[in-house]
Protein backbone atom coordinates (compact mmCIF):
# COMPACT_ATOMS: atom_id res chain seq x y z
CA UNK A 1 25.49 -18.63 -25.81
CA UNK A 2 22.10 -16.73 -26.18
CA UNK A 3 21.50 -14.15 -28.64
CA UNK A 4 18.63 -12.30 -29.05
CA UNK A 5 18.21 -9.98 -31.64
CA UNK A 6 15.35 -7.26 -31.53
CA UNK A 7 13.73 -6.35 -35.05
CA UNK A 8 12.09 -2.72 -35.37
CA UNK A 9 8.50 -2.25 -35.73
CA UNK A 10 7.94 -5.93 -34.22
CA UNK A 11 6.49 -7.34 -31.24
CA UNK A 12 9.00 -10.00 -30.39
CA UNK A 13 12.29 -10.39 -30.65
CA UNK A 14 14.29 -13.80 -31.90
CA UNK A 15 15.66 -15.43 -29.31
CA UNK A 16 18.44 -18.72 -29.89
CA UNK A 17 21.41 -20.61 -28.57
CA UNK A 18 24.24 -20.44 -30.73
CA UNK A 19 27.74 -21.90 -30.33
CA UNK A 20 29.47 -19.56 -32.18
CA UNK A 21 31.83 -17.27 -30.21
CA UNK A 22 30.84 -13.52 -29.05
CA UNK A 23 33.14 -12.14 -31.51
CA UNK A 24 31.99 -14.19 -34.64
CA UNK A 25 28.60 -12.89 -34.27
CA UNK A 26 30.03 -9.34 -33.34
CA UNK A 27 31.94 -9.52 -36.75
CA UNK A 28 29.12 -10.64 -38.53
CA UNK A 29 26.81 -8.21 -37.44
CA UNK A 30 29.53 -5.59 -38.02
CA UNK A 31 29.35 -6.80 -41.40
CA UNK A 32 25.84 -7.41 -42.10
CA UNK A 33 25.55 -3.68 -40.97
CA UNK A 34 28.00 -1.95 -43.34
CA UNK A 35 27.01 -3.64 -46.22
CA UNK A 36 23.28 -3.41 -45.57
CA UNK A 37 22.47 -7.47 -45.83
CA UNK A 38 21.51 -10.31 -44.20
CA UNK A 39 22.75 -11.25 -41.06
CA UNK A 40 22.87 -15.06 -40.49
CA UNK A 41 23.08 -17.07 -37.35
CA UNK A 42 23.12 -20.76 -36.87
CA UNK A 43 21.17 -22.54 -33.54
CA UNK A 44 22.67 -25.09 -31.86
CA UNK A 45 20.63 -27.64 -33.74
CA UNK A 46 22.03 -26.26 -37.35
CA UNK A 47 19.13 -23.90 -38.32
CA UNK A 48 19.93 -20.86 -39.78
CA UNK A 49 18.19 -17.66 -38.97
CA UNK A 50 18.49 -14.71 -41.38
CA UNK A 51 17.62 -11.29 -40.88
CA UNK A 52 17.76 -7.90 -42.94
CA UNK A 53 20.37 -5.68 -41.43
CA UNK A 54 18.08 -2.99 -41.78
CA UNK A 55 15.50 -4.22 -39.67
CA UNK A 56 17.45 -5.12 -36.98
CA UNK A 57 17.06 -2.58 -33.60
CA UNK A 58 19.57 -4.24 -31.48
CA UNK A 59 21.82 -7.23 -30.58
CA UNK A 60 22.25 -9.03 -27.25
CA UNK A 61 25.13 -11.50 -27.09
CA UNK A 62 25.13 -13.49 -23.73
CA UNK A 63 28.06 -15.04 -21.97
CA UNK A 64 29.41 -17.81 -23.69
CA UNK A 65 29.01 -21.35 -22.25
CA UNK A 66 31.89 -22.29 -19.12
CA UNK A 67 32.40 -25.49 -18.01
CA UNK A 68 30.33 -26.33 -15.05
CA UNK A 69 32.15 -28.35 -12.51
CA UNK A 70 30.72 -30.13 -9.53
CA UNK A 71 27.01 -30.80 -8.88
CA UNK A 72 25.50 -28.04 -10.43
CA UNK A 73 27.37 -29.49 -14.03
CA UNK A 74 23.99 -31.36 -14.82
């Protein structure tokens, strides 16, 4: 799934496929929030992104991946 996770005071945001679930990186958020850390995400590829909880403006979690069936599955 795509997540893309806006930073305050910056011009970009960081944008990367992930294949953890919706609710793993809800949860970790959640957490990275209360106890003002780091919030990690891995990429698809196994690199890890980590970003201050405080400097984080938002969080958009796409859909997670379905199973594409027929001729659009390539």
């Amino acid at each position: 799934m795509e997540i893309k996770v806006g930073i305050v005071q910056g011009g970009r945001e960081i944008v990367l496929e992930s294949e953890e679930t919706a609710a793993a990186v809800e949860s970790a958020f959640a957490k990275a929030v209360a106890d003002d850390g780091l919030l990690s995400l891995t990429d698809e590829r196994g690199r890890k992104v980590l970003v201050p909880a405080s400097r984080i403006a938002y969080l958009e979690i796409g859909q997670e991946h379905v199973r594409r069936v027929g001729f659009g599955a390539v």
